[in-house]
C-alpha atoms as a PDB file:
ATOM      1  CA  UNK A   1     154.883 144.996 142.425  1.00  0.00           C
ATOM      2  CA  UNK A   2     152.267 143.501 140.593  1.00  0.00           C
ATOM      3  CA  UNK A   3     148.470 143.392 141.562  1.00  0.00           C
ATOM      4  CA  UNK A   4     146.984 140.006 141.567  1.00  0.00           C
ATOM      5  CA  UNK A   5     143.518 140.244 141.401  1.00  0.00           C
ATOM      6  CA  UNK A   6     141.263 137.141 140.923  1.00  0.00           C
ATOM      7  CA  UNK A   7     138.781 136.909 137.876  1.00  0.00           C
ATOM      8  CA  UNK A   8     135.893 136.383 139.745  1.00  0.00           C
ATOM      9  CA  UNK A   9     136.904 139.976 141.562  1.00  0.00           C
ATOM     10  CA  UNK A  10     137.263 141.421 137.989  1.00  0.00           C
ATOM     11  CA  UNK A  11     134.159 140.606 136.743  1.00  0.00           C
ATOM     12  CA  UNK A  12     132.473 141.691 140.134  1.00  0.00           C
ATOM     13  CA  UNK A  13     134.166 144.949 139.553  1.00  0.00           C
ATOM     14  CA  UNK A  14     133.039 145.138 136.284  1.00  0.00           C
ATOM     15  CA  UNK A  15     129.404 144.471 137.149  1.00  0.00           C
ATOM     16  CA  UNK A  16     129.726 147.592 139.698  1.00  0.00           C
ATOM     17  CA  UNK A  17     130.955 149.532 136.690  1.00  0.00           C
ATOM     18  CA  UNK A  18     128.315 148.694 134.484  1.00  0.00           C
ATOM     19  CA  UNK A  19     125.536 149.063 137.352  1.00  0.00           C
ATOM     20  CA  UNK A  20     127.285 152.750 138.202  1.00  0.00           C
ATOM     21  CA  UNK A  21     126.835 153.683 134.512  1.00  0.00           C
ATOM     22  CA  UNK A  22     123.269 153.272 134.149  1.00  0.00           C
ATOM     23  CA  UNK A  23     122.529 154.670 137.955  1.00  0.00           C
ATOM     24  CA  UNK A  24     123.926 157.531 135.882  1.00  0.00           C
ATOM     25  CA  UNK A  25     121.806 157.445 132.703  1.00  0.00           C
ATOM     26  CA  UNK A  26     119.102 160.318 133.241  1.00  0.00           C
ATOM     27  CA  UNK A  27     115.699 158.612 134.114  1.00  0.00           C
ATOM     28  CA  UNK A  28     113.953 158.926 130.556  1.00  0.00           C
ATOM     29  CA  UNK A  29     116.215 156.659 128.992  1.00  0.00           C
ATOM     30  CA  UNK A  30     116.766 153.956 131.634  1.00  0.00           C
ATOM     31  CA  UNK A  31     112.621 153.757 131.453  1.00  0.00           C
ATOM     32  CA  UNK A  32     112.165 154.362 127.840  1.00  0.00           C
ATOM     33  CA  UNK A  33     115.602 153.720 125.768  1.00  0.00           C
ATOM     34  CA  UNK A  34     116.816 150.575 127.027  1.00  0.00           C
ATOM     35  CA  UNK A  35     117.500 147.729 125.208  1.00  0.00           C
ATOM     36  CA  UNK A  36     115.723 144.247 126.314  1.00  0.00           C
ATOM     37  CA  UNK A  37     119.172 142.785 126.723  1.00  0.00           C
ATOM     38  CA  UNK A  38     120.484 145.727 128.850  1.00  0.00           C
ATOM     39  CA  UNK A  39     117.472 145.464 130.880  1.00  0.00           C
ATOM     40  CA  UNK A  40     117.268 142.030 131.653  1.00  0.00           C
ATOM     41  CA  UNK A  41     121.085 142.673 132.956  1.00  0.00           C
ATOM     42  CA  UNK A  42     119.902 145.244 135.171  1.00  0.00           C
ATOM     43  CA  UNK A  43     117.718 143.915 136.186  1.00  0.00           C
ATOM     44  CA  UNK A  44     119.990 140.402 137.290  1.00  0.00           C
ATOM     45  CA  UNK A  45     122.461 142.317 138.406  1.00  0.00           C
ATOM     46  CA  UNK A  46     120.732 144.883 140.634  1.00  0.00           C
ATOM     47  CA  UNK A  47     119.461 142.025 143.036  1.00  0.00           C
ATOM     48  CA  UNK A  48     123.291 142.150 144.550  1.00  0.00           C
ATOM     49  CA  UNK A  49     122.219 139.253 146.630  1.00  0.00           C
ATOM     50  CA  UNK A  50     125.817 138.847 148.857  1.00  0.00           C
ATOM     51  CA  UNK A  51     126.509 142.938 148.401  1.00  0.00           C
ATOM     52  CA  UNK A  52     129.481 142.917 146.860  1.00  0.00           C
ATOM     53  CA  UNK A  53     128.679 144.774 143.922  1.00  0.00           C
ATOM     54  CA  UNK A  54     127.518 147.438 146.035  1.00  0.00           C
ATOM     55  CA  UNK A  55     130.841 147.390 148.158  1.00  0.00           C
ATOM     56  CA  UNK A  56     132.949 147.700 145.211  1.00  0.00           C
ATOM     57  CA  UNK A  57     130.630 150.785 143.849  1.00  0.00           C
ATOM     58  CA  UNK A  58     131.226 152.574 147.255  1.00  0.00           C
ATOM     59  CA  UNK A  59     134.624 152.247 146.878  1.00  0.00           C
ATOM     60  CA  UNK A  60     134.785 153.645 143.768  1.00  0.00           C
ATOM     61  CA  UNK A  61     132.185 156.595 144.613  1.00  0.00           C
ATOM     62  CA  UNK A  62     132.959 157.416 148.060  1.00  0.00           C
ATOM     63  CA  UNK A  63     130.058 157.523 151.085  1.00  0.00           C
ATOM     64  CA  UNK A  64     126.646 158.266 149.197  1.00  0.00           C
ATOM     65  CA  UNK A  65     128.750 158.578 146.248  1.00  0.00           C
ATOM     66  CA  UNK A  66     125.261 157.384 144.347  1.00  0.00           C
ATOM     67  CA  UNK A  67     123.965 161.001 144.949  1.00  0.00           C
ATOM     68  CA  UNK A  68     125.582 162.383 141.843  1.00  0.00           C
ATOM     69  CA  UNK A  69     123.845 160.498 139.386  1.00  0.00           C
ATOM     70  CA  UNK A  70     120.594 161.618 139.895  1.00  0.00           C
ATOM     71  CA  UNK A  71     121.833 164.505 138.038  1.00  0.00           C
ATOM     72  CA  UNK A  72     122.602 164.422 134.183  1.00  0.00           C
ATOM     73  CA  UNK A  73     123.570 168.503 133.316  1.00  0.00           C
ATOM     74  CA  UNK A  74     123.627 169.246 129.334  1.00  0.00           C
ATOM     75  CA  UNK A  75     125.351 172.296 128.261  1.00  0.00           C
ATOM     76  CA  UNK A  76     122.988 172.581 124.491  1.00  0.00           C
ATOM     77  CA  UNK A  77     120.231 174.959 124.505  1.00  0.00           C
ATOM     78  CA  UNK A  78     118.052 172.956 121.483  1.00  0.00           C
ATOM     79  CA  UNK A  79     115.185 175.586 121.753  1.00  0.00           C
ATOM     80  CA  UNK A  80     114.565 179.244 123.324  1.00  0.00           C
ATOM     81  CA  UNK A  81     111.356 181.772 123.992  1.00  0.00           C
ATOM     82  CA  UNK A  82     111.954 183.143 120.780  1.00  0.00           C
ATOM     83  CA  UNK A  83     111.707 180.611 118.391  1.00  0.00           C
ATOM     84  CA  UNK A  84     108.546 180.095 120.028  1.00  0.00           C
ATOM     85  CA  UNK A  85     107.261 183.904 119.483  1.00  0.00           C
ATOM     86  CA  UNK A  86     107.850 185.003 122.982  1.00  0.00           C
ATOM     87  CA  UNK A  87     109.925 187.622 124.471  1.00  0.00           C
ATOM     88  CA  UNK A  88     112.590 186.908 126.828  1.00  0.00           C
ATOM     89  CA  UNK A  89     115.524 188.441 128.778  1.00  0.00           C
ATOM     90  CA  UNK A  90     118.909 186.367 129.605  1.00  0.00           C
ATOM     91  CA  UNK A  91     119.424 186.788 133.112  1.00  0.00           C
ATOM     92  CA  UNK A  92     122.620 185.978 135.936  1.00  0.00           C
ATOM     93  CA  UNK A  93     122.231 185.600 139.616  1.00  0.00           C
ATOM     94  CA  UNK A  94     124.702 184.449 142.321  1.00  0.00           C
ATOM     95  CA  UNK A  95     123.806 181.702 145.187  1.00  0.00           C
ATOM     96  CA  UNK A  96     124.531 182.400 148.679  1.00  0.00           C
ATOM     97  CA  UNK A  97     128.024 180.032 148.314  1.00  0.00           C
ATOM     98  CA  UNK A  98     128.874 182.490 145.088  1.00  0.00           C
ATOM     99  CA  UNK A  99     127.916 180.044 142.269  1.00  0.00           C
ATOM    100  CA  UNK A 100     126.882 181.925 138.939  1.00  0.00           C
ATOM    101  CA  UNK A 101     123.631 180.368 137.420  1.00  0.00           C
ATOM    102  CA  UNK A 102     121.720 181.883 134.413  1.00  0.00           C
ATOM    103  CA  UNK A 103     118.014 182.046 133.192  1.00  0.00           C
ATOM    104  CA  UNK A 104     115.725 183.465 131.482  1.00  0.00           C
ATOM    105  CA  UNK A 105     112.962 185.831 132.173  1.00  0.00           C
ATOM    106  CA  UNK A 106     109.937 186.133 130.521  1.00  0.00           C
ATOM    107  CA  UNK A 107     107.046 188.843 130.722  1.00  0.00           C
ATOM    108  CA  UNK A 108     103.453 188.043 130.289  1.00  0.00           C
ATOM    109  CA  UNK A 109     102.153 187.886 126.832  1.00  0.00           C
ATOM    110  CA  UNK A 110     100.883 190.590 124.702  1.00  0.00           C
ATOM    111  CA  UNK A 111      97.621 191.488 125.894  1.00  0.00           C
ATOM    112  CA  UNK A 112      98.086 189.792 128.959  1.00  0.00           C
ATOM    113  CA  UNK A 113      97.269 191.003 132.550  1.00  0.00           C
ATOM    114  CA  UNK A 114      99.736 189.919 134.975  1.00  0.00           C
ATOM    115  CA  UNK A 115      98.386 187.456 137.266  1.00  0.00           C
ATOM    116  CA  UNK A 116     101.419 186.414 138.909  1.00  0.00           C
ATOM    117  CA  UNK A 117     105.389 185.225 138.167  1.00  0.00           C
ATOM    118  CA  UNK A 118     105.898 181.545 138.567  1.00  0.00           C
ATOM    119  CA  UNK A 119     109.489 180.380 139.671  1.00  0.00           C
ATOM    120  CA  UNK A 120     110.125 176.970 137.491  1.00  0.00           C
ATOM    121  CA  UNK A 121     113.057 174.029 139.033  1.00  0.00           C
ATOM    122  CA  UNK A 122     113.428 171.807 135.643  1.00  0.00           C
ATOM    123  CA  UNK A 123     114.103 168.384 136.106  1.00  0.00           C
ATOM    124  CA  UNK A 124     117.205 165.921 136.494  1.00  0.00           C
ATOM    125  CA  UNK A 125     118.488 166.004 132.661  1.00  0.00           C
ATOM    126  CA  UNK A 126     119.525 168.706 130.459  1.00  0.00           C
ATOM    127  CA  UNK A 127     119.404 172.377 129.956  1.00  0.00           C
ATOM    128  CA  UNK A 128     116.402 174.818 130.149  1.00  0.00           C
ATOM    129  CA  UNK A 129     116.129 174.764 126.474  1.00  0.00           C
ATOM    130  CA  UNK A 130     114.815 170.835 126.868  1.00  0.00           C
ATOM    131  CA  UNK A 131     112.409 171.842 129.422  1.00  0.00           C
ATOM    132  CA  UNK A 132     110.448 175.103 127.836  1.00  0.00           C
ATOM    133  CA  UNK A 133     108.102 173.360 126.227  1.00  0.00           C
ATOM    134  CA  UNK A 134     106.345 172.524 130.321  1.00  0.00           C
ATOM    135  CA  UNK A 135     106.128 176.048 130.753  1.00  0.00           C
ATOM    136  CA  UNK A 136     106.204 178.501 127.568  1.00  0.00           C
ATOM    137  CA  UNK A 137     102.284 178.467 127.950  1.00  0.00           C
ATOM    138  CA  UNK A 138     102.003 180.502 131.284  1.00  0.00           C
ATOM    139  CA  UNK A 139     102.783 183.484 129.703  1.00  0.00           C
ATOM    140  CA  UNK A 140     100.269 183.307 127.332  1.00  0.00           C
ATOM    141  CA  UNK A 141      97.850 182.874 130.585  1.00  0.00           C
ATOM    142  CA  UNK A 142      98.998 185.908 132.473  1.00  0.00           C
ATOM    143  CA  UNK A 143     101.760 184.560 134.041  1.00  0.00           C
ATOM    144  CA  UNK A 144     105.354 185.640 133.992  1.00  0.00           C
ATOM    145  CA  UNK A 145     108.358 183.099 134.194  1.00  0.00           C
ATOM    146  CA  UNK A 146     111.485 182.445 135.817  1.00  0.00           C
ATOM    147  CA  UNK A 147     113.216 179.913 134.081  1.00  0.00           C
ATOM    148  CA  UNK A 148     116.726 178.960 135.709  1.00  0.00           C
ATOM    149  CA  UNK A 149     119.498 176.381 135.254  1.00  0.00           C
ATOM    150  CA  UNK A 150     121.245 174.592 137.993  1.00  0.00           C
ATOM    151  CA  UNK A 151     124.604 174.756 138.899  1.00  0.00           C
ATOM    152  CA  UNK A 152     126.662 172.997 136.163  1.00  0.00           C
ATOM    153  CA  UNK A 153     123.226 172.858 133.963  1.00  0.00           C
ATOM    154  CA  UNK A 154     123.437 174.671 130.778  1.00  0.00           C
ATOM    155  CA  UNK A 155     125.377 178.161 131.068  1.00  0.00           C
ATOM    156  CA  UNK A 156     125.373 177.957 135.013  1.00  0.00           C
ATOM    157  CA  UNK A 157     128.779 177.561 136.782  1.00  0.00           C
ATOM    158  CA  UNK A 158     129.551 175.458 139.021  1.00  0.00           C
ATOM    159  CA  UNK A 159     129.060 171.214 139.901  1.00  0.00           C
ATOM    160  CA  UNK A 160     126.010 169.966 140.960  1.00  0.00           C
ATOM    161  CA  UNK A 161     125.097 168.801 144.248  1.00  0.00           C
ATOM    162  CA  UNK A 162     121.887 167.634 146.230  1.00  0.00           C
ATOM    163  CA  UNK A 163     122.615 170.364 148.608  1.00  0.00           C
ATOM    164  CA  UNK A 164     123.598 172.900 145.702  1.00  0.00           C
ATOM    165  CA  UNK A 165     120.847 172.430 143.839  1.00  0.00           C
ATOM    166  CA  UNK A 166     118.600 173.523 146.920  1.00  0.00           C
ATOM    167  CA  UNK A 167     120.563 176.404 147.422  1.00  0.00           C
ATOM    168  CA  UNK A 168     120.297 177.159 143.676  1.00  0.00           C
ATOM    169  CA  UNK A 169     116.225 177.411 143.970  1.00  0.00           C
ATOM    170  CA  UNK A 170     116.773 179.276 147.066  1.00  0.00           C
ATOM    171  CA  UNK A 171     118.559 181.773 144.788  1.00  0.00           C
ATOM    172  CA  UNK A 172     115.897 181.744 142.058  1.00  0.00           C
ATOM    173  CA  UNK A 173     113.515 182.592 144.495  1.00  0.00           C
ATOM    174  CA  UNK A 174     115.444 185.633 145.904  1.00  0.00           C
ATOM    175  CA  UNK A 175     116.224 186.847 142.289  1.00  0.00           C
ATOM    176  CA  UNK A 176     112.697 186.693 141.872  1.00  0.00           C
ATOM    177  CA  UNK A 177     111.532 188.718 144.691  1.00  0.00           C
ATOM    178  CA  UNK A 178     114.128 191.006 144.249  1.00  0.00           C
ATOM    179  CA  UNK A 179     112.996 192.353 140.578  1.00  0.00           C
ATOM    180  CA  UNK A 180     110.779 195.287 140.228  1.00  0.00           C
ATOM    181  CA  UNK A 181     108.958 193.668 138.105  1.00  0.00           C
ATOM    182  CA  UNK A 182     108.145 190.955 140.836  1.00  0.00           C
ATOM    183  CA  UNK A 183     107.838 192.543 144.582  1.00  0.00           C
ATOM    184  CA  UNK A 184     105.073 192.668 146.275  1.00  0.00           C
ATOM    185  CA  UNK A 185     103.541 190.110 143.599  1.00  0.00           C
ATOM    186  CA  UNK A 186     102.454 187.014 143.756  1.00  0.00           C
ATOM    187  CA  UNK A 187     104.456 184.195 143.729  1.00  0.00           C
ATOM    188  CA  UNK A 188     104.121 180.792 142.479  1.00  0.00           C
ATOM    189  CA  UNK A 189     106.872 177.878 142.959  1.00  0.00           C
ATOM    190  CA  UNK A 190     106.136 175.071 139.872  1.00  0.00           C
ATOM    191  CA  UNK A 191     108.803 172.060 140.014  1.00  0.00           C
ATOM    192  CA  UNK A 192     109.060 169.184 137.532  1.00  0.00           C
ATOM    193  CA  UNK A 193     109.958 165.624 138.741  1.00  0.00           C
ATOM    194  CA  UNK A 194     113.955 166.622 140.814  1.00  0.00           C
ATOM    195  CA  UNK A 195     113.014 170.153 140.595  1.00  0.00           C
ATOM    196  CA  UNK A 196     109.887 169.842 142.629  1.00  0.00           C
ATOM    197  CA  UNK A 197     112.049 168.147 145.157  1.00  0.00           C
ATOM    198  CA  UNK A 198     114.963 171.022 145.433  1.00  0.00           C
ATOM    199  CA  UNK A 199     111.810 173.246 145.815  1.00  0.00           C
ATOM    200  CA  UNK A 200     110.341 172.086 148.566  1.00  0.00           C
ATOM    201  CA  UNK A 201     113.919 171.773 150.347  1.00  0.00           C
ATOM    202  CA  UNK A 202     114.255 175.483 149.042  1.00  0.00           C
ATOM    203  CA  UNK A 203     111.143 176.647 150.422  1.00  0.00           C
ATOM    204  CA  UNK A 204     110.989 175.078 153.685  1.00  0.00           C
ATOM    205  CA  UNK A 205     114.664 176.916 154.323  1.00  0.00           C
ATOM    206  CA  UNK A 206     113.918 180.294 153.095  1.00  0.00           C
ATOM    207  CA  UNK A 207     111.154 182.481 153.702  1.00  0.00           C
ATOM    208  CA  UNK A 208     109.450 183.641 150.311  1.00  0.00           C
ATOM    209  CA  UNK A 209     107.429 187.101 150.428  1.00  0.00           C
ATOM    210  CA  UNK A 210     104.743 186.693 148.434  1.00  0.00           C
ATOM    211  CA  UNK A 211     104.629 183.514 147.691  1.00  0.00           C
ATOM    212  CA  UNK A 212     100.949 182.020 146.923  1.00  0.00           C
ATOM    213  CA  UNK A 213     101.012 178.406 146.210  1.00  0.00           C
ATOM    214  CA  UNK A 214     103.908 175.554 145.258  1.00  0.00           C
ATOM    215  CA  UNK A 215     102.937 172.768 142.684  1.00  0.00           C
ATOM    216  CA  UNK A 216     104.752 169.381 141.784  1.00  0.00           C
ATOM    217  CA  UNK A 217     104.750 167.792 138.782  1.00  0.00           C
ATOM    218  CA  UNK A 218     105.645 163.752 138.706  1.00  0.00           C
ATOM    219  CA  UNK A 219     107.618 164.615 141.793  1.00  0.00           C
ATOM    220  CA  UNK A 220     109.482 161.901 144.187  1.00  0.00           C
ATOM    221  CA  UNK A 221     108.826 161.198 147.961  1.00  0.00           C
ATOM    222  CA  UNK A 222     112.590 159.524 148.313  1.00  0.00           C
ATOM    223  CA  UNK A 223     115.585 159.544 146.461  1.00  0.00           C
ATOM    224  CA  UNK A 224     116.425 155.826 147.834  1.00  0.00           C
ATOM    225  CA  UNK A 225     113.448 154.642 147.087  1.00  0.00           C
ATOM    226  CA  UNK A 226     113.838 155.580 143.642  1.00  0.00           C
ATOM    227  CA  UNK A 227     117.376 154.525 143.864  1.00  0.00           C
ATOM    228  CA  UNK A 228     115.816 151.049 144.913  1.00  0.00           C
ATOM    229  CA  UNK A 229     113.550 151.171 142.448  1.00  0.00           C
ATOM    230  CA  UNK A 230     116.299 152.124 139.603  1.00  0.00           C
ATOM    231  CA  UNK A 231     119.040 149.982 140.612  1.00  0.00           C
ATOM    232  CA  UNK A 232     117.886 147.449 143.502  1.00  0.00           C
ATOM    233  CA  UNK A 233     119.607 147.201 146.476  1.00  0.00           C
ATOM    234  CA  UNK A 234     122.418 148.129 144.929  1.00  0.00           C
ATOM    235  CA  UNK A 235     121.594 151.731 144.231  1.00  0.00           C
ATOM    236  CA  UNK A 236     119.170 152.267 147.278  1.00  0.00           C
ATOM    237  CA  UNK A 237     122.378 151.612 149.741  1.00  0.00           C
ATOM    238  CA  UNK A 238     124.703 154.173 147.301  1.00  0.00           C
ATOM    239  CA  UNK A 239     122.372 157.609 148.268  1.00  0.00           C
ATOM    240  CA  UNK A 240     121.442 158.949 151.461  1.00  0.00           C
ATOM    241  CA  UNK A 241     118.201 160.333 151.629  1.00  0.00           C
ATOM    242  CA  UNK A 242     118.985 163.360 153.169  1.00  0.00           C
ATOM    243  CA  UNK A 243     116.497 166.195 151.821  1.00  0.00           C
ATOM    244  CA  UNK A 244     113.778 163.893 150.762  1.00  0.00           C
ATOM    245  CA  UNK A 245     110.659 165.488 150.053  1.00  0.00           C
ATOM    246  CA  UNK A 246     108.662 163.146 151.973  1.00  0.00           C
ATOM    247  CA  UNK A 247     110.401 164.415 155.106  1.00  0.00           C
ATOM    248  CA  UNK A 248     110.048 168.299 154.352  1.00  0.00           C
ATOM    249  CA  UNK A 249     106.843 168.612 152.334  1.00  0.00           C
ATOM    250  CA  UNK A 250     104.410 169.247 155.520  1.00  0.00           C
ATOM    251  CA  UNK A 251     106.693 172.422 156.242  1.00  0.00           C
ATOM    252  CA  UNK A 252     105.759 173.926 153.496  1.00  0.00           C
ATOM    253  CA  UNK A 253     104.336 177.569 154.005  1.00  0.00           C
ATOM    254  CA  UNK A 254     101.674 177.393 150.990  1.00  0.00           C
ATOM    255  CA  UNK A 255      99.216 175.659 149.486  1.00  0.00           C
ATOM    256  CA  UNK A 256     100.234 172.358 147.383  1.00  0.00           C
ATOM    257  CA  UNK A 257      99.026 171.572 144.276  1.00  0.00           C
ATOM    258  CA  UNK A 258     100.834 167.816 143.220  1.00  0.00           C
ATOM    259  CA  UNK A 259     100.459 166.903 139.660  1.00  0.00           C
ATOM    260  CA  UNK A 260     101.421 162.933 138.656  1.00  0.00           C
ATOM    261  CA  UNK A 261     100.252 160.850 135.657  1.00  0.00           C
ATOM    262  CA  UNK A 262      98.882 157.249 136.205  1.00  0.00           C
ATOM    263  CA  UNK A 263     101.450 155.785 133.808  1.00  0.00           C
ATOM    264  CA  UNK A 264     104.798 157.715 134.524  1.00  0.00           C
ATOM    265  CA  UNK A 265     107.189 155.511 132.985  1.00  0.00           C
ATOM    266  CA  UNK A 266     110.353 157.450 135.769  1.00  0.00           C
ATOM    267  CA  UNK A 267     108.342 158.483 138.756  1.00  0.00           C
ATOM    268  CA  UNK A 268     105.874 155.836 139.750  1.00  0.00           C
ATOM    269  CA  UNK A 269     102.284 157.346 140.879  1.00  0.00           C
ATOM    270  CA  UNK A 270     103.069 155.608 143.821  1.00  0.00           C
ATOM    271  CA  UNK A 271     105.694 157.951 144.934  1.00  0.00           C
ATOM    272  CA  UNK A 272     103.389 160.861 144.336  1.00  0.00           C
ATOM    273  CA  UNK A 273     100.844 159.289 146.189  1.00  0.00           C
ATOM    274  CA  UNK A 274     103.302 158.512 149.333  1.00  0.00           C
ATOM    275  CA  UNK A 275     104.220 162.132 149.186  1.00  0.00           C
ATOM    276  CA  UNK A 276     100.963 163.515 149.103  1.00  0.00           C
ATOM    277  CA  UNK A 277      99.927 161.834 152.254  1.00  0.00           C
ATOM    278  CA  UNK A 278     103.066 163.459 154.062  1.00  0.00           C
ATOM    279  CA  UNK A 279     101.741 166.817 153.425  1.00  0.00           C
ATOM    280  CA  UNK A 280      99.607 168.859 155.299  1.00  0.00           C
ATOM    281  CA  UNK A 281      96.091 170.283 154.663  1.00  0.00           C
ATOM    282  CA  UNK A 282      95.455 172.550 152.321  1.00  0.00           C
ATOM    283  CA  UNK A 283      96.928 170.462 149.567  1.00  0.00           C
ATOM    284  CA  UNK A 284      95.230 168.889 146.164  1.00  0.00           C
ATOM    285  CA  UNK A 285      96.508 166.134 143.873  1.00  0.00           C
ATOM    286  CA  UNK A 286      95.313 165.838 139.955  1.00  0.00           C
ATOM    287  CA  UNK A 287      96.152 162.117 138.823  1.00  0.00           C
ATOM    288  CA  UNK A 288      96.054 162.313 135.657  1.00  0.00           C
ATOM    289  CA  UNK A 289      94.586 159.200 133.753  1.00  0.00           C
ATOM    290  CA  UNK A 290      97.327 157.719 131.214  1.00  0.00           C
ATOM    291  CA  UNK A 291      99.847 160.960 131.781  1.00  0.00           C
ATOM    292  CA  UNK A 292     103.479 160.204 132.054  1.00  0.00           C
ATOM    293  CA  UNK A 293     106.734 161.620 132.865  1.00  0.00           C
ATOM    294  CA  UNK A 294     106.308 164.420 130.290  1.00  0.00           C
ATOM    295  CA  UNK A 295     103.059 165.556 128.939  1.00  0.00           C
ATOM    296  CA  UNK A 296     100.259 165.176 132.398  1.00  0.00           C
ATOM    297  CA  UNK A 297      99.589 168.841 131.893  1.00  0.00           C
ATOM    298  CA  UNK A 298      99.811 169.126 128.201  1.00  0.00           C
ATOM    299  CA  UNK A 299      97.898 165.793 127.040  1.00  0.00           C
ATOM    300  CA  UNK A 300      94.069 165.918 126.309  1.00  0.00           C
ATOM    301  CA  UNK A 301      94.823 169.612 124.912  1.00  0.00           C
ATOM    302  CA  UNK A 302      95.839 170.790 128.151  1.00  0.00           C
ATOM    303  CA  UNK A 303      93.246 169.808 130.535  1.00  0.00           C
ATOM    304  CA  UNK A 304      95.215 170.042 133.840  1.00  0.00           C
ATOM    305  CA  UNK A 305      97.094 172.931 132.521  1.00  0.00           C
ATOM    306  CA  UNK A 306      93.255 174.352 132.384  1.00  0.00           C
ATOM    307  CA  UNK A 307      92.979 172.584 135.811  1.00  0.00           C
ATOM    308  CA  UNK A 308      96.107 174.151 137.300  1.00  0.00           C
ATOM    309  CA  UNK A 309      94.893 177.867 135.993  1.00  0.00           C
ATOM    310  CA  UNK A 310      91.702 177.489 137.940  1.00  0.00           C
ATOM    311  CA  UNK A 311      93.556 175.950 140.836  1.00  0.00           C
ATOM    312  CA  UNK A 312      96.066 179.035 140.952  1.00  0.00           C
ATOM    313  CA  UNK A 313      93.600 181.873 141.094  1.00  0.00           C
ATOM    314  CA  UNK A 314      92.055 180.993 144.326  1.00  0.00           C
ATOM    315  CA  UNK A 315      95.142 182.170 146.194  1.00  0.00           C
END
């Protein structure tokens, strides 16, 4: 038997493709790569006045289907420590559901005295060889470095998940505390953008010895609100929010440090802002005038990364 199915249904459905596909598109690009044209459709479309481009996505996708694009996973590894003159050791852990993920280590700097090993969550997009360039300066400051993929991320196993992610930073955190070279140090938790968000799940689950202080950078309070503000209507009502910082960040067992540039082009201050105000005392934000997504600590020749330093050694 033959399917009849109308042409105003088929270019409905087609619209629901199209809007699925650039839900999908890591964050960067929707805000930066874009063309005008493609835009301007997104931005017409997203509006999904009567819903039925939304229906026909959760058909497709399944209940909070929209959940698995937030997460874009590369498998390339365009840069390591070395290239950059800094020592490193591959390393493999296993997450309490038996998932393989891989890092790197890497010990303070020549020179150095060890302050403290900071734990880093990358963000939504890519491997941990996009993401060194946020962090390959804490060695050089006395800090050692845990630098770990995800679940399905670069030369992890696995699929991701919002839920598997979480348990990934839980692991990172154990592995952490479980080195030699790490117990009965201090600890410091640093997340960028979705990996400050599966640390704060992580560390509101999971007791941390030693742990001194957690810091955000360009971090989310709500994955539907960014949905929303992505995708419309349309994408808020294809993710749950379950897990949302917002919700969790006042259990956190340690100081908060939240970093968020005024112009973030992905995460609007805005969100930073209505996270912040969830958390409890003992918690400091840096807005950092003209920052975006990517360089808040780095522009200005690193003048919250000097700002963070000072910030860490009070705990």
């Amino acid at each position: 038997m033959q399917l009849q199915v109308s042409s105003e249904y088929s270019a409905a459905f087609m619209k629901s493709l199209l809007l699925t596909f650039l839900m999908g598109l890591p964050l960067p690009i929707v805000a930066q790569g874009m063309s005008p044209d493609l835009a301007n459709l997104l931005d017409a479309l997203k509006k999904d006045q009567d819903g039925q481009l939304t229906r026909m996505a959760q058909m497709m996708l399944g209940p909070n289907g929209g959940n698995k694009l937030f997460y874009f996973p590369t498998k390339d590894m365009p840069a390591t420590p070395n290239q950059r003159g800094l020592a490193f050791k591959d390393v493999l852990f296993t997450t309490a559901d038996d998932v393989s993920l891989h890092g790197w280590f890497l010990p303070v700097a020549k020179g150095q005295q060890l302050k403290g090993t900071v734990v880093f969550s990358h963000g939504n997009a890519g491997s941990i060889g996009h993401h060194l360039g946020f962090v390959d300066w804490l060695p050089l400051h006395g800090y050692q470095l845990l630098m770990y993929d995800y679940r399905g991320f670069g030369k992890s196993a696995g699929a991701p998940s919002r839920e598997g992610l979480i348990r990934d930073a839980e692991a990172a955190f154990a592995y952490a505390c479980s080195r030699d070279d790490v117990a009965s140090g201090k600890i410091y938790s640093l997340g960028h953008s979705m990996g400050g968000a599966k640390s704060i799940a992580a560390l509101t689950r999971a007791k941390v010895p030693g742990l001194r202080a957690v810091i955000t950078d360009g971090t989310f309070a709500s994955y539907e609100e960014m949905a929303e503000i992505m995708a419309g209507n349309f994408g808020k009502n294809l993710v749950s929010d379950e897990f949302a910082p917002r919700s969790l960040v006042a259990k956190l067992p340690a100081p908060l440090l939240m970093v968020h540039g005024s112009n973030d082009e992905v995460v609007p201050i805005s969100q930073g802002k209505s996270l912040f105000a969830a958390a409890r005392e003992r918690k400091t934000f840096f807005e950092v005038k003209g920052g975006t997504h990517g360089d808040s600590l780095s522009r200005n020749h690193g003048e919250y990364r000097k700002k963070m330093l000072e910030w860490m050694e009070q705990f």
